[in-house]
PDB file of N, CA and C in Angstrom:
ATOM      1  N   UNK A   1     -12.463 -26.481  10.303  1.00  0.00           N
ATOM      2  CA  UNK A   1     -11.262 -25.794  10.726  1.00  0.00           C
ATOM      3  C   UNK A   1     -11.455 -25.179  12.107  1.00  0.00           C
ATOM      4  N   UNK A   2     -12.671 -24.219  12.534  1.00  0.00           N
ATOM      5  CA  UNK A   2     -12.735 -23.778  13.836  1.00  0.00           C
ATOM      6  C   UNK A   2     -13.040 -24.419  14.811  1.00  0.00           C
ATOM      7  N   UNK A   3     -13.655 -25.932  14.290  1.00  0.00           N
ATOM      8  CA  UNK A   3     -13.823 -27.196  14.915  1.00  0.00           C
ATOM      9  C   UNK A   3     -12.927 -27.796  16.219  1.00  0.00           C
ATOM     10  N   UNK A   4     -11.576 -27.259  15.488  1.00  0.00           N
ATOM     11  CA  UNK A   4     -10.253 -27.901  15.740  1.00  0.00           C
ATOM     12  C   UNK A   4      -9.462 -27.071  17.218  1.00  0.00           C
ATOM     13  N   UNK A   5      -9.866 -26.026  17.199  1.00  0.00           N
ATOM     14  CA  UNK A   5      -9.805 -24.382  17.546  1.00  0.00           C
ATOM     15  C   UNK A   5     -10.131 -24.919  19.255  1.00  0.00           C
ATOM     16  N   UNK A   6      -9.707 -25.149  20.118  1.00  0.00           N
ATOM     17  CA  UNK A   6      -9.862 -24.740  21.674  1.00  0.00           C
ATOM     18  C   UNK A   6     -10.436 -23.595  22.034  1.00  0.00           C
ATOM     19  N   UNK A   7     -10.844 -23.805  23.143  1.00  0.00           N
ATOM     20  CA  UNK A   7     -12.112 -22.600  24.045  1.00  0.00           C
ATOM     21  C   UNK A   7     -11.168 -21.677  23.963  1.00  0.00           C
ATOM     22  N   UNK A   8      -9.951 -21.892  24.630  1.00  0.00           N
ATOM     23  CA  UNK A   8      -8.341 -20.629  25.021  1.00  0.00           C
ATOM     24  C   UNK A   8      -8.483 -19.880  23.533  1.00  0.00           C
ATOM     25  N   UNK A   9      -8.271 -20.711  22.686  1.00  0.00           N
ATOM     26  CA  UNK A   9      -7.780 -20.138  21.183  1.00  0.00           C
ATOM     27  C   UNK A   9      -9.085 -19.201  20.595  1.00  0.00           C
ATOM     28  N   UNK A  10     -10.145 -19.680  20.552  1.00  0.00           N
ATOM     29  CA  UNK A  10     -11.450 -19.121  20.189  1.00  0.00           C
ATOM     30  C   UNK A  10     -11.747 -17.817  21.061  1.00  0.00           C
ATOM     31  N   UNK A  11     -11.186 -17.859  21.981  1.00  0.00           N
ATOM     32  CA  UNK A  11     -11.394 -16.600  23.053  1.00  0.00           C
ATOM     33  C   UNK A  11     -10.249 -15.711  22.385  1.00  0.00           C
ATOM     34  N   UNK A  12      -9.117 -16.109  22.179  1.00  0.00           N
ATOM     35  CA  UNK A  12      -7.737 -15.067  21.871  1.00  0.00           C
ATOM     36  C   UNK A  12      -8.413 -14.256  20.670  1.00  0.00           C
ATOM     37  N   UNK A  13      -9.022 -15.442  19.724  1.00  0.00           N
ATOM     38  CA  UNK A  13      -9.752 -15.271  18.143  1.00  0.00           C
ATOM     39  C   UNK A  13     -10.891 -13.924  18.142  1.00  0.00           C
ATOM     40  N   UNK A  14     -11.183 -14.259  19.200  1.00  0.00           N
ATOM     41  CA  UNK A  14     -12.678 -13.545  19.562  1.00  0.00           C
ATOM     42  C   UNK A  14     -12.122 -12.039  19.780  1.00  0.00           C
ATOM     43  N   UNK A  15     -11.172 -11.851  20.662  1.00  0.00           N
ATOM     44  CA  UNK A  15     -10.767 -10.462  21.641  1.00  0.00           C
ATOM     45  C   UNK A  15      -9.800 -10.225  20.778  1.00  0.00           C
ATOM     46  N   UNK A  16      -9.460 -10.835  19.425  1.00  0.00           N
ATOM     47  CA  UNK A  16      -8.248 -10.277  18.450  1.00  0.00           C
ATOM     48  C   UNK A  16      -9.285  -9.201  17.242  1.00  0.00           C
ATOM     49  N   UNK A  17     -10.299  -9.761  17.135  1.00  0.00           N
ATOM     50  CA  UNK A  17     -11.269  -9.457  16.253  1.00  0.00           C
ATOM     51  C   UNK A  17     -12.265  -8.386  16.836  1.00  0.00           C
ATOM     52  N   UNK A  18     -12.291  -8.251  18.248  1.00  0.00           N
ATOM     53  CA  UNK A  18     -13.078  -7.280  18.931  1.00  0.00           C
ATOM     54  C   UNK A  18     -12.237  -6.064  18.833  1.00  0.00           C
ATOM     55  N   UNK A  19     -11.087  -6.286  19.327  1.00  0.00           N
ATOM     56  CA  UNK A  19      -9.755  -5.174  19.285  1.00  0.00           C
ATOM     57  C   UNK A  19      -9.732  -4.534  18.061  1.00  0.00           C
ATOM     58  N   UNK A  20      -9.871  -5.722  17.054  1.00  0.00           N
ATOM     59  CA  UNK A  20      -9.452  -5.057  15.452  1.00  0.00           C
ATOM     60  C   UNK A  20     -10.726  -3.993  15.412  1.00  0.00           C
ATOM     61  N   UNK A  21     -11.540  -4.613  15.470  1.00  0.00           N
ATOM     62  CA  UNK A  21     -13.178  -3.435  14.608  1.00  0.00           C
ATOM     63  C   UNK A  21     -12.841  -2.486  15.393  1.00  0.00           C
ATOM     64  N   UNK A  22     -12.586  -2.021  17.113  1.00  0.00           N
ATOM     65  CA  UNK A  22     -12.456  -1.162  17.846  1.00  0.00           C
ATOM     66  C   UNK A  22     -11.827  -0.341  17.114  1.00  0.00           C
ATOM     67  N   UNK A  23     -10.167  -0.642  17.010  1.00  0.00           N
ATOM     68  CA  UNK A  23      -9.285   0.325  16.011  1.00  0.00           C
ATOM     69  C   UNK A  23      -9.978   0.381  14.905  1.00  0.00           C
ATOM     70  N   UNK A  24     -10.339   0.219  14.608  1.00  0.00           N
ATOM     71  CA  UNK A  24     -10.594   0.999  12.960  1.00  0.00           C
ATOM     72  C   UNK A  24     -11.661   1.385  13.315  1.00  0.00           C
ATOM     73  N   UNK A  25     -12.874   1.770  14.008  1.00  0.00           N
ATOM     74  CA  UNK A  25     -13.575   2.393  14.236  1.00  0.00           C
ATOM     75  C   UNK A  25     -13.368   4.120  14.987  1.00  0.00           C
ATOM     76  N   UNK A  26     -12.203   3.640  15.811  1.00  0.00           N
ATOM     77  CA  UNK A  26     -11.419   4.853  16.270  1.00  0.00           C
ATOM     78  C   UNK A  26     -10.924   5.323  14.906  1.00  0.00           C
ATOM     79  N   UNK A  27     -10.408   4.429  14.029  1.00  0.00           N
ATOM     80  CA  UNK A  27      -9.575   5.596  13.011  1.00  0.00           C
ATOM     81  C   UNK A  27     -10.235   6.211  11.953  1.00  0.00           C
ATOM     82  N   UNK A  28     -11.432   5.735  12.338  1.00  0.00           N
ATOM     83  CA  UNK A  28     -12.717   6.015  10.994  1.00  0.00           C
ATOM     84  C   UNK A  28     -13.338   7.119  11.737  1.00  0.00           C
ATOM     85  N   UNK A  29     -13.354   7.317  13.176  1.00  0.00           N
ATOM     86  CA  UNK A  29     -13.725   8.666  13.357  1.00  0.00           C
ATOM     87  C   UNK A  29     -12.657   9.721  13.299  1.00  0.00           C
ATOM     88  N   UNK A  30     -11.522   9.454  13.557  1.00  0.00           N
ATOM     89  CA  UNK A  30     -10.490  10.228  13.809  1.00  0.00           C
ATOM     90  C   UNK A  30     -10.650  10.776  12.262  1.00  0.00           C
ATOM     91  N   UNK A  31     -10.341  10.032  11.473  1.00  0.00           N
ATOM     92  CA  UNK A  31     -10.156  10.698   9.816  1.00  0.00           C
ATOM     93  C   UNK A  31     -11.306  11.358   9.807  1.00  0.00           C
ATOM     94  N   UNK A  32     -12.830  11.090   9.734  1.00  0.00           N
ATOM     95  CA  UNK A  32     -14.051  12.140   9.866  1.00  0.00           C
ATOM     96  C   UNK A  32     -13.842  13.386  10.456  1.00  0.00           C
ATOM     97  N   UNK A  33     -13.086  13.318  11.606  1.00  0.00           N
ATOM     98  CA  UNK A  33     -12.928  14.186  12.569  1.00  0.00           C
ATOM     99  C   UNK A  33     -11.974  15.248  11.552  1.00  0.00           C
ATOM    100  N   UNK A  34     -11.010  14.698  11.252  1.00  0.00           N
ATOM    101  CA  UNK A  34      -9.865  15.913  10.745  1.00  0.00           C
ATOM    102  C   UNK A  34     -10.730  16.543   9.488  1.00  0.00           C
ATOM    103  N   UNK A  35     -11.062  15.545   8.724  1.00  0.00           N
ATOM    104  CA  UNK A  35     -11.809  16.144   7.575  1.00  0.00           C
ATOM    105  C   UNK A  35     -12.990  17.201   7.831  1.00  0.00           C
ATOM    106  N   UNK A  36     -13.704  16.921   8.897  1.00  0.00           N
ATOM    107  CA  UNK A  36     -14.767  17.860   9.345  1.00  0.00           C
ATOM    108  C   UNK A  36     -13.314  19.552   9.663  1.00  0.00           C
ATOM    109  N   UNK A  37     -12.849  19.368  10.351  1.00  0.00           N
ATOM    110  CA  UNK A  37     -11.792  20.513  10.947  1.00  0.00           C
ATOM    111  C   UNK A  37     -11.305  20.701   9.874  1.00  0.00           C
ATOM    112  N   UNK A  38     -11.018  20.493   8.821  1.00  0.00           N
ATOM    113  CA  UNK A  38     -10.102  20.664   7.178  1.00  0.00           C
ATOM    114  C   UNK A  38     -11.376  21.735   6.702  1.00  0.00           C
ATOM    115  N   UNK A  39     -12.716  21.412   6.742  1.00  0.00           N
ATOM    116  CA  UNK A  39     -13.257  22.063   6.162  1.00  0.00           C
ATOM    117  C   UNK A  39     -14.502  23.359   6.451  1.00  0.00           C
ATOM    118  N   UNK A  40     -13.919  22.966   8.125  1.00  0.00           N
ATOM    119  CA  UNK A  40     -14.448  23.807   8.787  1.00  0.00           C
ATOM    120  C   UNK A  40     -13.908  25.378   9.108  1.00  0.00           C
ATOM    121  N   UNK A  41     -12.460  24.966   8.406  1.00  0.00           N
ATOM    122  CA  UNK A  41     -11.084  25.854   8.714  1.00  0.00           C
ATOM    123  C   UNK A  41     -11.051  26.545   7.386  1.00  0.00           C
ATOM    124  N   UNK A  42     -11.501  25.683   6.225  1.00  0.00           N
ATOM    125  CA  UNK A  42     -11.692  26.605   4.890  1.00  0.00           C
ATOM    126  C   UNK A  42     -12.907  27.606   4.586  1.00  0.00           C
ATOM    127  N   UNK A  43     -14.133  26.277   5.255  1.00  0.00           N
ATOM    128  CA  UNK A  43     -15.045  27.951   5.257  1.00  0.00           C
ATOM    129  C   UNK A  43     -15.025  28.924   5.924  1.00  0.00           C
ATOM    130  N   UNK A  44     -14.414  28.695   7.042  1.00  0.00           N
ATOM    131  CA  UNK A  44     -14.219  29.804   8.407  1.00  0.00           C
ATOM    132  C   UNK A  44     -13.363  31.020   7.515  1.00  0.00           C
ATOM    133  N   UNK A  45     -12.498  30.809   6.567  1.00  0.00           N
ATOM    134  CA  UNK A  45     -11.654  31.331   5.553  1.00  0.00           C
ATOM    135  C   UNK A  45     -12.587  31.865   4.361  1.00  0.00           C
ATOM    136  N   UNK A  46     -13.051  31.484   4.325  1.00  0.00           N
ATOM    137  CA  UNK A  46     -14.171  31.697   3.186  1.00  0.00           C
ATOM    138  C   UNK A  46     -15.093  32.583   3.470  1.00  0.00           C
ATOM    139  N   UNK A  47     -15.200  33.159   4.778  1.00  0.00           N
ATOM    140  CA  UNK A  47     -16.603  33.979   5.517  1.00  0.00           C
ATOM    141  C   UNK A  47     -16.030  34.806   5.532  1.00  0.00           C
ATOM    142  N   UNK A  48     -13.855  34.930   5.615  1.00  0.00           N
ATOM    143  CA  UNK A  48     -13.863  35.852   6.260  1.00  0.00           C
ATOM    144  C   UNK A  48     -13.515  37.090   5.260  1.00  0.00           C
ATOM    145  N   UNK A  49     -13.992  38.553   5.745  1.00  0.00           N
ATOM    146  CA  UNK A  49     -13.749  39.920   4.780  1.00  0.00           C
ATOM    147  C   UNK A  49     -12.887  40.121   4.571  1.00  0.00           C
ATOM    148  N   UNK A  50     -12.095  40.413   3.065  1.00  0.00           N
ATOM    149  CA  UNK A  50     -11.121  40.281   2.569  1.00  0.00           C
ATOM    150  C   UNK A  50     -10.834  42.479   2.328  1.00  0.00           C
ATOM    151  N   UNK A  51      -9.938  42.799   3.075  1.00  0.00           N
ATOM    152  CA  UNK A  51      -9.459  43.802   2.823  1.00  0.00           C
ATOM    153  C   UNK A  51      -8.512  44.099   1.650  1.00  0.00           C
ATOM    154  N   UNK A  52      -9.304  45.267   1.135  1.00  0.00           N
ATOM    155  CA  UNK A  52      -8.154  46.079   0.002  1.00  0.00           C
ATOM    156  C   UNK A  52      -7.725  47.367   0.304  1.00  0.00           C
ATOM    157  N   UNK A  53      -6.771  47.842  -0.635  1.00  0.00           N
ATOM    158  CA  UNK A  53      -6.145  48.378  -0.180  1.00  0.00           C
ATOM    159  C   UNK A  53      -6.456  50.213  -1.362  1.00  0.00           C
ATOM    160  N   UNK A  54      -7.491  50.334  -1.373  1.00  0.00           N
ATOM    161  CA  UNK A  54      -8.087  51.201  -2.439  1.00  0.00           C
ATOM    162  C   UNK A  54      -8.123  52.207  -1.558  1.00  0.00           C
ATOM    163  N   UNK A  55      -7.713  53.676  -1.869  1.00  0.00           N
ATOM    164  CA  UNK A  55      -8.129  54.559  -0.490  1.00  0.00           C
ATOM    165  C   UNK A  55      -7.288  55.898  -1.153  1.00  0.00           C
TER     166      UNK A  55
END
């Protein structure tokens, strides 16, 4: 089948498949990224001193 495939076409094939892993490598950090900030934002919440109102 890729036999059949021209240099032009095998190149489009090539830089369609380079493009693809790129994006999803961007979106695989991007999601890491938010999730790191999701839980960086809860413990930051979690440290912080909780006032009452006893007095």
């Amino acid at each position: 089948m890729l036999t059949a495939l021209t240099t032009p076409a095998l190149t489009l094939l090539f830089l369609g498949v380079v493009v693809a892993l790129g994006a999803a490598f961007v979106w695989m950090f991007w999601e890491i990224e938010q999730v790191k900030a999701r839980h960086d934002r809860f413990a930051a919440a979690a440290r912080r001193p909780r006032h009452s109102r006893s007095g």
